[in-house]
ModelCIF file with pLDDT and N, C-alpha, C, O atoms, coordinates in Angstrom:
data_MODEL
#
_entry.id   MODEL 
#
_entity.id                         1 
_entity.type                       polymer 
_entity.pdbx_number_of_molecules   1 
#
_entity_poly.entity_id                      1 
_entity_poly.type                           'polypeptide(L)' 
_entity_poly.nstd_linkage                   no 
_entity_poly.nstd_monomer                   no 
_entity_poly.pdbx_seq_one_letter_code       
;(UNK)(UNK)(UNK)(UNK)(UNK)(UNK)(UNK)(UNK)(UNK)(UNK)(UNK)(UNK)(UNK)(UNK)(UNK)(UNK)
(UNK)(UNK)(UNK)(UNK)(UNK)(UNK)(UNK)(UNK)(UNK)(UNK)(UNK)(UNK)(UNK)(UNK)(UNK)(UNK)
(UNK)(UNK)(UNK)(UNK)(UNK)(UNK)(UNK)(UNK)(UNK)(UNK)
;
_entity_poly.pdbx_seq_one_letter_code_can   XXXXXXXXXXXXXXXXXXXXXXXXXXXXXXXXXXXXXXXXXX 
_entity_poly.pdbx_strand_id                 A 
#
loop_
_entity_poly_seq.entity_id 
_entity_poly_seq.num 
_entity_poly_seq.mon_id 
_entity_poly_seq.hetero 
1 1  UNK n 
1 2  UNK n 
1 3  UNK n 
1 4  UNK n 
1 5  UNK n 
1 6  UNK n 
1 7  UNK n 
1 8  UNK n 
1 9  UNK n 
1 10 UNK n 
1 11 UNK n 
1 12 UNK n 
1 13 UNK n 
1 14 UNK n 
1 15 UNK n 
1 16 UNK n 
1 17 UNK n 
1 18 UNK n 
1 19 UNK n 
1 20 UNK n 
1 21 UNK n 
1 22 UNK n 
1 23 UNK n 
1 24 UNK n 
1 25 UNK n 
1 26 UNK n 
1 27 UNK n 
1 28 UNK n 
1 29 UNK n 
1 30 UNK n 
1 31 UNK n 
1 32 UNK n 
1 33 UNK n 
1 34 UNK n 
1 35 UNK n 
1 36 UNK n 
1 37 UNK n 
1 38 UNK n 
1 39 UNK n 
1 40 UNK n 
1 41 UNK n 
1 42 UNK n 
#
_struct_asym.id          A 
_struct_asym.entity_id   1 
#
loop_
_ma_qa_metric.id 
_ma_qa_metric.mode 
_ma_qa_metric.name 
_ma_qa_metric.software_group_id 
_ma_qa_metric.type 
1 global pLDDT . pLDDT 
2 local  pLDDT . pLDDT 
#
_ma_qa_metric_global.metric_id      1 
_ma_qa_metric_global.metric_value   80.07 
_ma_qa_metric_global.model_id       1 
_ma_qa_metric_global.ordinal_id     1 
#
loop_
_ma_qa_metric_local.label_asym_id 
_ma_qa_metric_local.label_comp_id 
_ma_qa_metric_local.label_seq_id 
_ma_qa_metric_local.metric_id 
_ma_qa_metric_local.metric_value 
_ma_qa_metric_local.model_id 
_ma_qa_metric_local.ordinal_id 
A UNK 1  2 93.00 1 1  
A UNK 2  2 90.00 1 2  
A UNK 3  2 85.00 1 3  
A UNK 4  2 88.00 1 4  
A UNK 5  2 93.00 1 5  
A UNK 6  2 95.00 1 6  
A UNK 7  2 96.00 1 7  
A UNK 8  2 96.00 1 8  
A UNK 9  2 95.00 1 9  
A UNK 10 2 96.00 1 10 
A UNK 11 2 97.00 1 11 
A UNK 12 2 98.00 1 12 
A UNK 13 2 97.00 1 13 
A UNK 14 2 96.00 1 14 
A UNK 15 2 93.00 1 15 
A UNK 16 2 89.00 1 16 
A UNK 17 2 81.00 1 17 
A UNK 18 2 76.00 1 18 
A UNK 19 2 68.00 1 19 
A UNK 20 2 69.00 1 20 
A UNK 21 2 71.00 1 21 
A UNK 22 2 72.00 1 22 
A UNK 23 2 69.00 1 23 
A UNK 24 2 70.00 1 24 
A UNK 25 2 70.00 1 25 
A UNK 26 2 66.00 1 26 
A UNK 27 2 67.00 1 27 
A UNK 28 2 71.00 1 28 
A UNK 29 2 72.00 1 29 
A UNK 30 2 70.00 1 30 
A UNK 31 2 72.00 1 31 
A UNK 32 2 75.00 1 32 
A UNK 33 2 71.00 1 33 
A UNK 34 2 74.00 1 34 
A UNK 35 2 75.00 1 35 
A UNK 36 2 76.00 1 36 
A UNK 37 2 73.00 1 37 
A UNK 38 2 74.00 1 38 
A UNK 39 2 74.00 1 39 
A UNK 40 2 73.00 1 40 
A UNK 41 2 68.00 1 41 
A UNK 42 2 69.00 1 42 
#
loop_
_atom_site.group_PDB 
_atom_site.id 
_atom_site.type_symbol 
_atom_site.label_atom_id 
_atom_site.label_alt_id 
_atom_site.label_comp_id 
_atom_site.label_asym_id 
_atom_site.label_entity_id 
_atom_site.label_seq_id 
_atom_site.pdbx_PDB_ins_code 
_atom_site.Cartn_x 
_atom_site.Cartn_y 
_atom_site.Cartn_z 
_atom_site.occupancy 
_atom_site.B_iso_or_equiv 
_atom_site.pdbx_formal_charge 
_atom_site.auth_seq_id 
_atom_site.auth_comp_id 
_atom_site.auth_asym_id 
_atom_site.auth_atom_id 
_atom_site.pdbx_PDB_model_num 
ATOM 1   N N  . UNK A 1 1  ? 55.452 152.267 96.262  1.00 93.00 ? 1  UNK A N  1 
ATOM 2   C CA . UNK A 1 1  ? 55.628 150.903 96.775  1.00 93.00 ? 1  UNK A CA 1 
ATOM 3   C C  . UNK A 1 1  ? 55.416 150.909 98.289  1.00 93.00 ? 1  UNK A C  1 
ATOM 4   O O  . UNK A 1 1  ? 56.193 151.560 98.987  1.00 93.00 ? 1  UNK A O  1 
ATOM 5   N N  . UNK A 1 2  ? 54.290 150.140 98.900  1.00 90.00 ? 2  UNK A N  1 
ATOM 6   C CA . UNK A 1 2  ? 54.266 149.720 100.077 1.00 90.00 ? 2  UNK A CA 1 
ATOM 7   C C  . UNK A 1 2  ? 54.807 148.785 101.149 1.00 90.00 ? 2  UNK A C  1 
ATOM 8   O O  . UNK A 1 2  ? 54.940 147.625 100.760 1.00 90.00 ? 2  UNK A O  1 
ATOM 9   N N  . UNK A 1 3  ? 55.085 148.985 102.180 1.00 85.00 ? 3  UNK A N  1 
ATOM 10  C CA . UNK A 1 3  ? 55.851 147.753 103.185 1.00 85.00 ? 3  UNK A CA 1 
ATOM 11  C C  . UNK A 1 3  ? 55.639 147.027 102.881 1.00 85.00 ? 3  UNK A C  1 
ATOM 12  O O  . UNK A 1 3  ? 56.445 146.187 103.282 1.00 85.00 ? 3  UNK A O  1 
ATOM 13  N N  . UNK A 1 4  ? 54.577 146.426 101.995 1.00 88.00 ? 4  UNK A N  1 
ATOM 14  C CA . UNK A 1 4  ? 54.582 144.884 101.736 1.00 88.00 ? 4  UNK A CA 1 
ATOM 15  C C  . UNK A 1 4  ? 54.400 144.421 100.556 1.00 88.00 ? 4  UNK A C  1 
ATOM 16  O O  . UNK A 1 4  ? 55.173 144.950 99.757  1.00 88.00 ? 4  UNK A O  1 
ATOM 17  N N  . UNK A 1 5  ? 53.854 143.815 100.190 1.00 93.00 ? 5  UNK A N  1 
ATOM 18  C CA . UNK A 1 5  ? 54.269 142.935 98.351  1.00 93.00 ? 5  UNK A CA 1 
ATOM 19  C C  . UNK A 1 5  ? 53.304 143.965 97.632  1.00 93.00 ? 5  UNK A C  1 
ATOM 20  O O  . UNK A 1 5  ? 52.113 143.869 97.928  1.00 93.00 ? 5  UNK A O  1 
ATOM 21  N N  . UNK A 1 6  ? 53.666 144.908 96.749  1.00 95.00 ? 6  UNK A N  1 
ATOM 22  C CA . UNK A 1 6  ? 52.822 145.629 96.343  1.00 95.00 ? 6  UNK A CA 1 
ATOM 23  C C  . UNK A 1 6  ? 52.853 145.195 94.319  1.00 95.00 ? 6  UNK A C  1 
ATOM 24  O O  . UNK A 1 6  ? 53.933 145.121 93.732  1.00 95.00 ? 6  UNK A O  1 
ATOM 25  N N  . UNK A 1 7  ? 52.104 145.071 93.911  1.00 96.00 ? 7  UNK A N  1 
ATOM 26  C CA . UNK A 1 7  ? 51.704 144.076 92.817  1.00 96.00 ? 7  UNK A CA 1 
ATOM 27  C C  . UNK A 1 7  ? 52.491 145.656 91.725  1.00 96.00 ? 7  UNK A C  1 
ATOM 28  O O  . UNK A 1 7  ? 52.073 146.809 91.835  1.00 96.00 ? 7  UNK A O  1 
ATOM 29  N N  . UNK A 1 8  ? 53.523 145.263 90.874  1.00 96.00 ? 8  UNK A N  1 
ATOM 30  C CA . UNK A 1 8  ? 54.244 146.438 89.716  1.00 96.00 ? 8  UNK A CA 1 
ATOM 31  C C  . UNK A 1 8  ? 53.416 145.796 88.362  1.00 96.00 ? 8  UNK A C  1 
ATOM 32  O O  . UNK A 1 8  ? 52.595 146.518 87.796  1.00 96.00 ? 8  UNK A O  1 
ATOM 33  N N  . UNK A 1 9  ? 53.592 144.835 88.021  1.00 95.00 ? 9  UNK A N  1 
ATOM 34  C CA . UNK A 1 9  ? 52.717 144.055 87.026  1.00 95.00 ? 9  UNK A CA 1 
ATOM 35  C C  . UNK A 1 9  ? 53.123 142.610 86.943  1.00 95.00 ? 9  UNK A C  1 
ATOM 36  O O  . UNK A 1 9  ? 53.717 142.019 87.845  1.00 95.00 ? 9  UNK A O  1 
ATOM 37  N N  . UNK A 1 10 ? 52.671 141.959 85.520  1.00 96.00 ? 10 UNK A N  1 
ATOM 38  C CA . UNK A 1 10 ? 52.505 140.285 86.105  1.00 96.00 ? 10 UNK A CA 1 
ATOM 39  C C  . UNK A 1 10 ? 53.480 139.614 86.063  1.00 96.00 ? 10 UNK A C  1 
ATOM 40  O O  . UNK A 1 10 ? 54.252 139.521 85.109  1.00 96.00 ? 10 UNK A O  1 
ATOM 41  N N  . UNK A 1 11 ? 53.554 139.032 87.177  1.00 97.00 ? 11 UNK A N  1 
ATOM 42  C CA . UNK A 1 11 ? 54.329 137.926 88.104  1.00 97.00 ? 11 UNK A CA 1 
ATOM 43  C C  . UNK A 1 11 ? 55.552 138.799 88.706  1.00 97.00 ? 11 UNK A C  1 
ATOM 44  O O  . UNK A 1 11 ? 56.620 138.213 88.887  1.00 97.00 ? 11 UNK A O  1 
ATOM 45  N N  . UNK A 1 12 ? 55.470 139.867 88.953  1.00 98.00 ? 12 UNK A N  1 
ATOM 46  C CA . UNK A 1 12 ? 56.611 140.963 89.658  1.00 98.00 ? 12 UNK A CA 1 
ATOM 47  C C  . UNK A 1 12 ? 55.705 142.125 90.934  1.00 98.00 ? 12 UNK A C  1 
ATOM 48  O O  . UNK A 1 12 ? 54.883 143.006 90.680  1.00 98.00 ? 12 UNK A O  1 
ATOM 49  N N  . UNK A 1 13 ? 56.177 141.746 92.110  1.00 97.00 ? 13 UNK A N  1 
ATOM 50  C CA . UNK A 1 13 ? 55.689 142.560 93.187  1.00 97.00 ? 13 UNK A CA 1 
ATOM 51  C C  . UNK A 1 13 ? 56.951 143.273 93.788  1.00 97.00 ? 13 UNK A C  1 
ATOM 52  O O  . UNK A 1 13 ? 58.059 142.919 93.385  1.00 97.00 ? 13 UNK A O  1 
ATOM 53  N N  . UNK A 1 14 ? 56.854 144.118 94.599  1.00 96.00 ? 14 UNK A N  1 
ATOM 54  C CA . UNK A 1 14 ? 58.064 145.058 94.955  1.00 96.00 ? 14 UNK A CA 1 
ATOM 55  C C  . UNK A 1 14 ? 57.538 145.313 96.474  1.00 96.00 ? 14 UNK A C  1 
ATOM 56  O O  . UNK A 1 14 ? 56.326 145.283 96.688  1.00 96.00 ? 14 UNK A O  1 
ATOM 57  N N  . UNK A 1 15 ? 58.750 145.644 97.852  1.00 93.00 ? 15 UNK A N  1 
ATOM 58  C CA . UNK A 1 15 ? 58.258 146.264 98.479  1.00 93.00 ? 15 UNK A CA 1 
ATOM 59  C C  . UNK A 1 15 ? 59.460 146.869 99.715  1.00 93.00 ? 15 UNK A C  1 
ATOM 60  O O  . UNK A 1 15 ? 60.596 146.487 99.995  1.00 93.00 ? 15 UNK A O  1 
ATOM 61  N N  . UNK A 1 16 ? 58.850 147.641 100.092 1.00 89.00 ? 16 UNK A N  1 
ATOM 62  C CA . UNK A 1 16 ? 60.183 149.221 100.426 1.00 89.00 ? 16 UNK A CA 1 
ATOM 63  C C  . UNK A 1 16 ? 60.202 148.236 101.886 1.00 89.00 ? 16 UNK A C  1 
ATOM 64  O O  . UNK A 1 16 ? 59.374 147.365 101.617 1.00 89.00 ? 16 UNK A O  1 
ATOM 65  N N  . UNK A 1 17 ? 60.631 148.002 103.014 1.00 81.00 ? 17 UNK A N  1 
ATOM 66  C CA . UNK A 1 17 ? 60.664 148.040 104.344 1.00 81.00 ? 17 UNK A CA 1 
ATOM 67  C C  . UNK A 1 17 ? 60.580 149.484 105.588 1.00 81.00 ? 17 UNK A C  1 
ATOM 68  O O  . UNK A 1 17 ? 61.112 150.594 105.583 1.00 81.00 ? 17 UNK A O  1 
ATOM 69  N N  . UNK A 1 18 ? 59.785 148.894 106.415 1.00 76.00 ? 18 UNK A N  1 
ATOM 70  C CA . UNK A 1 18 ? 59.349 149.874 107.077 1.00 76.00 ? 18 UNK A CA 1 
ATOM 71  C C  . UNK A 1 18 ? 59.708 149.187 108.787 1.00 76.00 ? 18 UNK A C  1 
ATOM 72  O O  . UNK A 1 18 ? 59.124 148.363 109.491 1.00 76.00 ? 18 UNK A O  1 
ATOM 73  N N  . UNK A 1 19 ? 60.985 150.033 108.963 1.00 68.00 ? 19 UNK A N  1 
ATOM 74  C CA . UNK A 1 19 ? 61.856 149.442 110.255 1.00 68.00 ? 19 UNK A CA 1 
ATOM 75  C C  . UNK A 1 19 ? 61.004 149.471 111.523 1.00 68.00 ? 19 UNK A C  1 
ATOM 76  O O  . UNK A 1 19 ? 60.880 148.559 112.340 1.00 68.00 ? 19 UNK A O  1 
ATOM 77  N N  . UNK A 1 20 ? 60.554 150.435 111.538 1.00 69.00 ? 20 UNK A N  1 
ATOM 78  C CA . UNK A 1 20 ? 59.944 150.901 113.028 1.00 69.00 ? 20 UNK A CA 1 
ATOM 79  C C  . UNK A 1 20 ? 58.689 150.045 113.507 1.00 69.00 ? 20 UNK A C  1 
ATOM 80  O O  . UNK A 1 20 ? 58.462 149.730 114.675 1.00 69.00 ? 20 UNK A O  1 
ATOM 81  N N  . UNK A 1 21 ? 57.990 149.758 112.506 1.00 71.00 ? 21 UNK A N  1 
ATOM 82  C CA . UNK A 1 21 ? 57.065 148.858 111.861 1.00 71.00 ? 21 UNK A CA 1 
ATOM 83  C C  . UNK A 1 21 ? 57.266 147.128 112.527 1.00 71.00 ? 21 UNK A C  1 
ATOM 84  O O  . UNK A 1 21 ? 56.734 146.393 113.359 1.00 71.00 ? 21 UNK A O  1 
ATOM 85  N N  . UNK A 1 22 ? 58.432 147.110 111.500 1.00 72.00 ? 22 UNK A N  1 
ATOM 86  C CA . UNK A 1 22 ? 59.118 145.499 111.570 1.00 72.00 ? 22 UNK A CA 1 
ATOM 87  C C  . UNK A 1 22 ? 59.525 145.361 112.912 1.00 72.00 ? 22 UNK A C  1 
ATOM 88  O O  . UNK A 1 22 ? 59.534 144.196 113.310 1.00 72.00 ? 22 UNK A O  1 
ATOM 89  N N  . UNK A 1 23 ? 59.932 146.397 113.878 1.00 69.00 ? 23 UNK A N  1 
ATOM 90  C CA . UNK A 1 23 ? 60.278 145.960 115.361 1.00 69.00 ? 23 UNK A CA 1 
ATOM 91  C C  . UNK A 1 23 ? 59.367 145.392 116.280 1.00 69.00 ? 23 UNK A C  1 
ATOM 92  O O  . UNK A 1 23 ? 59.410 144.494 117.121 1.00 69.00 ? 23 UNK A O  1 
ATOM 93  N N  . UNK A 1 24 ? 58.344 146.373 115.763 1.00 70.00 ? 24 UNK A N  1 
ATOM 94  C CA . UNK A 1 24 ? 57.073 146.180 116.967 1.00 70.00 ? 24 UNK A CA 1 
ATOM 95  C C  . UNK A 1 24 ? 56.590 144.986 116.667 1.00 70.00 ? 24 UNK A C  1 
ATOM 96  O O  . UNK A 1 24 ? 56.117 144.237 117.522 1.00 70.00 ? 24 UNK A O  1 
ATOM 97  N N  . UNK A 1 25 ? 56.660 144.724 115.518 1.00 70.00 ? 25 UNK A N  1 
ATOM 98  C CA . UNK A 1 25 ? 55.874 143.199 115.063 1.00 70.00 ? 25 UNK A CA 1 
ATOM 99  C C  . UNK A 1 25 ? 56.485 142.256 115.721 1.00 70.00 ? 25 UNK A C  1 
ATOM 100 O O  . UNK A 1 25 ? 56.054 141.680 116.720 1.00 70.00 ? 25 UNK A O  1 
ATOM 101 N N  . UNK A 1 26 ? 57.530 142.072 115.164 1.00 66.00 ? 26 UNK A N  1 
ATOM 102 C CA . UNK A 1 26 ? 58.229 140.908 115.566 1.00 66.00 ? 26 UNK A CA 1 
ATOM 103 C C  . UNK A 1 26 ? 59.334 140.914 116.995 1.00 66.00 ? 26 UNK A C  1 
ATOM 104 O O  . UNK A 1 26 ? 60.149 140.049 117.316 1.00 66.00 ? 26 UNK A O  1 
ATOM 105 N N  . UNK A 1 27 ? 59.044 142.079 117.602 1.00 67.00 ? 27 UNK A N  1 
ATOM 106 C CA . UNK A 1 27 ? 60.149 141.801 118.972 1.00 67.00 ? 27 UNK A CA 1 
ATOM 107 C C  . UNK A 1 27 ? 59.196 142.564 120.248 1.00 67.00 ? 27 UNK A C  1 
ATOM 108 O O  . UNK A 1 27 ? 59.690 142.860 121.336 1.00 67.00 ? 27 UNK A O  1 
ATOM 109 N N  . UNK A 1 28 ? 58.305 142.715 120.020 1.00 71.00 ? 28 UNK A N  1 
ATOM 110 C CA . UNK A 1 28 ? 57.946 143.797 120.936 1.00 71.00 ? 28 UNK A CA 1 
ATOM 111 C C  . UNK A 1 28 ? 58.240 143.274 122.676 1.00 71.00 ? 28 UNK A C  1 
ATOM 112 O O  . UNK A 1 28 ? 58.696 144.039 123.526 1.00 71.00 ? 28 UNK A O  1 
ATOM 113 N N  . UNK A 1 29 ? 57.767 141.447 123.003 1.00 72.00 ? 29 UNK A N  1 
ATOM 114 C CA . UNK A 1 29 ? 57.739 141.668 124.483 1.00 72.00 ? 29 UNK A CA 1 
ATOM 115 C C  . UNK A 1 29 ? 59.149 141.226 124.698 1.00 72.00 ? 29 UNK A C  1 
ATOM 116 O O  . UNK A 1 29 ? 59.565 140.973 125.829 1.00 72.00 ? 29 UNK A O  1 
ATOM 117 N N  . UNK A 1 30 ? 59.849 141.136 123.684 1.00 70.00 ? 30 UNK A N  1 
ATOM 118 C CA . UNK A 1 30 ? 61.524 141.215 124.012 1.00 70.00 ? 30 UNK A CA 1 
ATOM 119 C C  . UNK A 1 30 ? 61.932 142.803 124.407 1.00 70.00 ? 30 UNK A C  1 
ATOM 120 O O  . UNK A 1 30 ? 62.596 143.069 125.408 1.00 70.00 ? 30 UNK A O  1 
ATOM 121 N N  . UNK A 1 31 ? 61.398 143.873 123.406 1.00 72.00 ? 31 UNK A N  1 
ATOM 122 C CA . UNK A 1 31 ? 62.028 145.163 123.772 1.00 72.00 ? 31 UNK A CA 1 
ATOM 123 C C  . UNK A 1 31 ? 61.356 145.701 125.009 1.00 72.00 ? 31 UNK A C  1 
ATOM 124 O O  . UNK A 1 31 ? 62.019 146.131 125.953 1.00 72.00 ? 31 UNK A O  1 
ATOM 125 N N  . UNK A 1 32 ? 60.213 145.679 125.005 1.00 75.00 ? 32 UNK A N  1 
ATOM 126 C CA . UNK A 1 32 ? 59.557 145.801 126.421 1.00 75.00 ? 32 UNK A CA 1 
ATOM 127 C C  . UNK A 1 32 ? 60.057 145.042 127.619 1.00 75.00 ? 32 UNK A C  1 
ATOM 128 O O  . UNK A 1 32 ? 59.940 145.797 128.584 1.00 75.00 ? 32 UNK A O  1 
ATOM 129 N N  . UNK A 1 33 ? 60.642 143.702 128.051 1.00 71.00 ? 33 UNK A N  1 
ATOM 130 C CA . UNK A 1 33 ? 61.318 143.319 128.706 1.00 71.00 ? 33 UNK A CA 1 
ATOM 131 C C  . UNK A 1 33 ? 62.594 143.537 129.356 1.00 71.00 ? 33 UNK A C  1 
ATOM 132 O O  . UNK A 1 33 ? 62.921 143.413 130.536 1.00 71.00 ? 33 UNK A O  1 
ATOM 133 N N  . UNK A 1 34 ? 63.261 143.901 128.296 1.00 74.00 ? 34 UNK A N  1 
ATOM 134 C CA . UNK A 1 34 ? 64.769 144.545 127.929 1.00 74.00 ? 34 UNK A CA 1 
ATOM 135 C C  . UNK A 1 34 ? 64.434 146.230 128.510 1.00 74.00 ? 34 UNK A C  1 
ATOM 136 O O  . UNK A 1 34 ? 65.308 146.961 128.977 1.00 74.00 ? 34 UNK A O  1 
ATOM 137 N N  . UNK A 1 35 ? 63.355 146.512 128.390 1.00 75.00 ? 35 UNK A N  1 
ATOM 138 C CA . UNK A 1 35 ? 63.267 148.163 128.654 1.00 75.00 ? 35 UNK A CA 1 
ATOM 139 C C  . UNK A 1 35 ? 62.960 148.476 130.520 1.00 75.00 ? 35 UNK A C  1 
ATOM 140 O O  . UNK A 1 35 ? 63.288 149.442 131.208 1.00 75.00 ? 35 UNK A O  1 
ATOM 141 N N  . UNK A 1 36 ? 62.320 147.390 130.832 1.00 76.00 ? 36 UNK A N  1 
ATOM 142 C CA . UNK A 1 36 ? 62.251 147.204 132.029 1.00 76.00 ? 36 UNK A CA 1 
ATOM 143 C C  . UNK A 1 36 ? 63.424 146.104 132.953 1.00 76.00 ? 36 UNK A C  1 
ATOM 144 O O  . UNK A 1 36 ? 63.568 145.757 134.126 1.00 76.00 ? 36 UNK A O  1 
ATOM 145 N N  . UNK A 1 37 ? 63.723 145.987 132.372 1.00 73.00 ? 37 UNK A N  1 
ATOM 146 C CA . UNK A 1 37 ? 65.103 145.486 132.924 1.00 73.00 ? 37 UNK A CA 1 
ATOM 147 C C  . UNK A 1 37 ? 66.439 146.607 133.458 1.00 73.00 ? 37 UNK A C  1 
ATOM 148 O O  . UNK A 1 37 ? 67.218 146.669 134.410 1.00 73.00 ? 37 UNK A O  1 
ATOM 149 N N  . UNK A 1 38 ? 66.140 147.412 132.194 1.00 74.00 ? 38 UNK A N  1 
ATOM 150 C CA . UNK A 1 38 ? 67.405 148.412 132.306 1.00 74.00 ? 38 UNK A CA 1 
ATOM 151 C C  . UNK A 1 38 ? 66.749 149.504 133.422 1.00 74.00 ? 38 UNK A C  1 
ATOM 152 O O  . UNK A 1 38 ? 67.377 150.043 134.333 1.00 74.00 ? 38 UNK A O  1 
ATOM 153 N N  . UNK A 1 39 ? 65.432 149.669 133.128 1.00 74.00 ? 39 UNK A N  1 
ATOM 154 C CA . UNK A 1 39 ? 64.802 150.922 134.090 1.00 74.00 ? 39 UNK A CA 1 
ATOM 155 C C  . UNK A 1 39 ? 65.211 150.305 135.556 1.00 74.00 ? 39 UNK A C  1 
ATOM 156 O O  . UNK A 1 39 ? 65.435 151.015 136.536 1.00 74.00 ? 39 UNK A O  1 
ATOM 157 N N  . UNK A 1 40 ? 65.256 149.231 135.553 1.00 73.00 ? 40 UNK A N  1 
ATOM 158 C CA . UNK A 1 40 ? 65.723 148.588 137.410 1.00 73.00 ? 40 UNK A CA 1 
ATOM 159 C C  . UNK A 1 40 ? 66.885 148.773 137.258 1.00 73.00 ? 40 UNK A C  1 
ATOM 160 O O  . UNK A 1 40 ? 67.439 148.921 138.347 1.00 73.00 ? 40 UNK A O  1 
ATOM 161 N N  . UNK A 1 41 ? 67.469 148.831 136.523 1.00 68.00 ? 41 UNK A N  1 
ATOM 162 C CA . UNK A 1 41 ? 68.647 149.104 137.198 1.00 68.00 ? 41 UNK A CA 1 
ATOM 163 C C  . UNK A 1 41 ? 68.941 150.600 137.544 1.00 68.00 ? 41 UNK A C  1 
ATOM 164 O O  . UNK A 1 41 ? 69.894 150.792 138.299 1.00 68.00 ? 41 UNK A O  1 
ATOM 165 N N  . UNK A 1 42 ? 68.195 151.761 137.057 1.00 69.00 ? 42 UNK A N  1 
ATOM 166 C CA . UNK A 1 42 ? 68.134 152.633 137.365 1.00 69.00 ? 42 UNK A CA 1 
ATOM 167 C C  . UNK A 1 42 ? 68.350 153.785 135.905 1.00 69.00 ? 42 UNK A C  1 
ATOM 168 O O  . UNK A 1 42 ? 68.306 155.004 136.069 1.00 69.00 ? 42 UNK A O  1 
#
Protein backbone atom coordinates (compact mmCIF):
# COMPACT_ATOMS: atom_id res chain seq x y z
CA UNK A 1 0.00 0.00 0.00
CA UNK A 2 1.17 3.40 -1.09
CA UNK A 3 0.96 7.06 0.53
CA UNK A 4 -1.87 7.51 -1.41
CA UNK A 5 -5.23 5.84 -2.52
CA UNK A 6 -3.85 2.67 -3.73
CA UNK A 7 -6.80 0.67 -5.57
CA UNK A 8 -7.18 -3.26 -3.10
CA UNK A 9 -10.24 -4.10 -5.37
CA UNK A 10 -13.73 -2.71 -6.37
CA UNK A 11 -14.93 0.25 -4.73
CA UNK A 12 -12.14 -0.22 -1.76
CA UNK A 13 -8.70 1.79 -1.90
CA UNK A 14 -6.24 1.79 1.10
CA UNK A 15 -3.37 4.01 1.98
CA UNK A 16 -0.35 3.91 4.64
CA UNK A 17 0.76 7.80 5.43
CA UNK A 18 4.03 9.02 4.84
CA UNK A 19 4.88 11.85 7.64
CA UNK A 20 8.01 13.32 6.41
CA UNK A 21 6.36 13.56 3.09
CA UNK A 22 3.05 15.20 4.45
CA UNK A 23 5.25 18.05 6.18
CA UNK A 24 7.03 19.28 3.31
CA UNK A 25 3.85 19.42 1.36
CA UNK A 26 1.76 21.11 3.32
CA UNK A 27 3.93 23.38 5.81
CA UNK A 28 7.11 23.89 4.28
CA UNK A 29 7.40 28.02 4.18
CA UNK A 30 5.93 27.85 7.73
CA UNK A 31 8.86 25.40 8.89
CA UNK A 32 11.39 27.25 6.95
CA UNK A 33 10.26 30.52 8.54
CA UNK A 34 10.05 29.14 12.01
CA UNK A 35 13.69 27.70 11.29
CA UNK A 36 15.01 31.03 10.59
CA UNK A 37 13.49 32.71 13.18
CA UNK A 38 14.99 30.51 15.86
CA UNK A 39 18.57 30.59 14.01
CA UNK A 40 18.32 34.63 14.94
CA UNK A 41 17.97 34.13 17.86
CA UNK A 42 21.01 32.27 18.00
Amino acid sequence: IKPYPTKIRENLYAMEINVEYEIEKNWDSIIKYLKTLFRSKG
